[in-house]
Protein backbone atom coordinates (compact mmCIF):
# COMPACT_ATOMS: atom_id res chain seq x y z
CA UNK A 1 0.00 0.00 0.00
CA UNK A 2 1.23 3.26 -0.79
CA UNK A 3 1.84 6.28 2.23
CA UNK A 4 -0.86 9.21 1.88
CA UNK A 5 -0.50 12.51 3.74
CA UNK A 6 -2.15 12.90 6.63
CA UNK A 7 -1.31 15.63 8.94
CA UNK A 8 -2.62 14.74 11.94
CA UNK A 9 -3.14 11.36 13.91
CA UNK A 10 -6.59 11.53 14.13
CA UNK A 11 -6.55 10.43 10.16
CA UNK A 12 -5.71 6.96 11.64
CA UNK A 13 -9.40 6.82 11.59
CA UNK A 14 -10.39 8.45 8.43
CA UNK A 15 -11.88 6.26 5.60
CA UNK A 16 -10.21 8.38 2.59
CA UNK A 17 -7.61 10.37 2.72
CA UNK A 18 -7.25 13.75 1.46
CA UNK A 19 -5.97 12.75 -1.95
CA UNK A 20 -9.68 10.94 -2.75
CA UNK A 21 -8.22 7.34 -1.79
CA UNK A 22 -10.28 4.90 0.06
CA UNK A 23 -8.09 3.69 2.76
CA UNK A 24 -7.78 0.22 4.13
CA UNK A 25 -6.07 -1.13 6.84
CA UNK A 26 -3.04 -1.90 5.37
CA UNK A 27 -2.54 1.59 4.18
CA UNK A 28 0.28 4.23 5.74
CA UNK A 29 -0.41 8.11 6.77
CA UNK A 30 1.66 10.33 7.79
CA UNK A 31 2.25 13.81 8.21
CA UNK A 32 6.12 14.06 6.85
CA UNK A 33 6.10 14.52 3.01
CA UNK A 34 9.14 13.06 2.75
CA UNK A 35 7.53 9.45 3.12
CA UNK A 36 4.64 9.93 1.31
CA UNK A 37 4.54 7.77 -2.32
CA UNK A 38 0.94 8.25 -3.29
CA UNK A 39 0.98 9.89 -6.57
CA UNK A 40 -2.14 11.56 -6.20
CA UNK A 41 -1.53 12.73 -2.96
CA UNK A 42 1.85 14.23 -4.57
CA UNK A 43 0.12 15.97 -7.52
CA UNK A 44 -2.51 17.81 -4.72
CA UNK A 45 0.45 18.78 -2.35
CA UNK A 46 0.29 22.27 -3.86
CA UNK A 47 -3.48 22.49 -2.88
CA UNK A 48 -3.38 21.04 0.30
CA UNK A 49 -0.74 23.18 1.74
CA UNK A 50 -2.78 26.02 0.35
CA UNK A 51 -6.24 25.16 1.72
CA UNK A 52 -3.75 24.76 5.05
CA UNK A 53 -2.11 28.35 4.74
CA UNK A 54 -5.60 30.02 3.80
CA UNK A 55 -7.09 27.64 7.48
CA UNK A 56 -4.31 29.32 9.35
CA UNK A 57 -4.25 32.91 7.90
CA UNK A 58 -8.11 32.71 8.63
CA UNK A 59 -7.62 31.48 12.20
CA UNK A 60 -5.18 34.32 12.99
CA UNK A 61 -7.54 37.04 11.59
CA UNK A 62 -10.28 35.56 13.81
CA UNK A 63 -7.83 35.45 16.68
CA UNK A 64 -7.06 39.14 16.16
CA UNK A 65 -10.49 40.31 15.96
CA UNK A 66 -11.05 38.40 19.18
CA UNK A 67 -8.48 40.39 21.04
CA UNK A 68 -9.38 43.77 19.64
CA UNK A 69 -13.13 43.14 20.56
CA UNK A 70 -11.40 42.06 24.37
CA UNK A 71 -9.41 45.01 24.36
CA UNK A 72 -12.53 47.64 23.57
CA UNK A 73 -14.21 45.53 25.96
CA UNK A 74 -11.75 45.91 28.92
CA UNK A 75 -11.32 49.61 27.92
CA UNK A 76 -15.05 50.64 27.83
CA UNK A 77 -14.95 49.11 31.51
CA UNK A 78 -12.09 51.00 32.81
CA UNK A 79 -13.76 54.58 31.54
């Protein structure tokens, strides 16, 4: 069976991995794209480590939001 990426160990339980392939039990994940020899999941590695940079750049921006609506909030409390 050939390795798929899988960044996280909760994929141990995932039915299809993020290239489309139906995993079985004998198949490999793993998180280090150094090991992985799925061809498909090669070809997509551009567009998964987008949709993962656009996650995280969409995370932050909530984050900051957050913090500036805890700030004003803090501030209205101390005028």
């Amino acid at each position: 069976m050939r390795t798929h990426f899988y960044p996280t160990s909760a994929g141990e339980d995932a039915e299809r991995g993020p290239c489309g392939t139906w995993l079985g039990e004998a198949s490999n994940l793993t998180g280090d794209w150094d090991r992985v020899d799925c061809r498909r999941c090669i070809r997509s590695k551009a567009k998964m480590l987008g949709a993962h940079v656009a996650e995280e750049r969409a995370i932050v921006e909530q984050m900051g939001d957050m913090a500036d609506f805890m700030k004003s909030a803090v501030g209205e409390r101390h005028d």
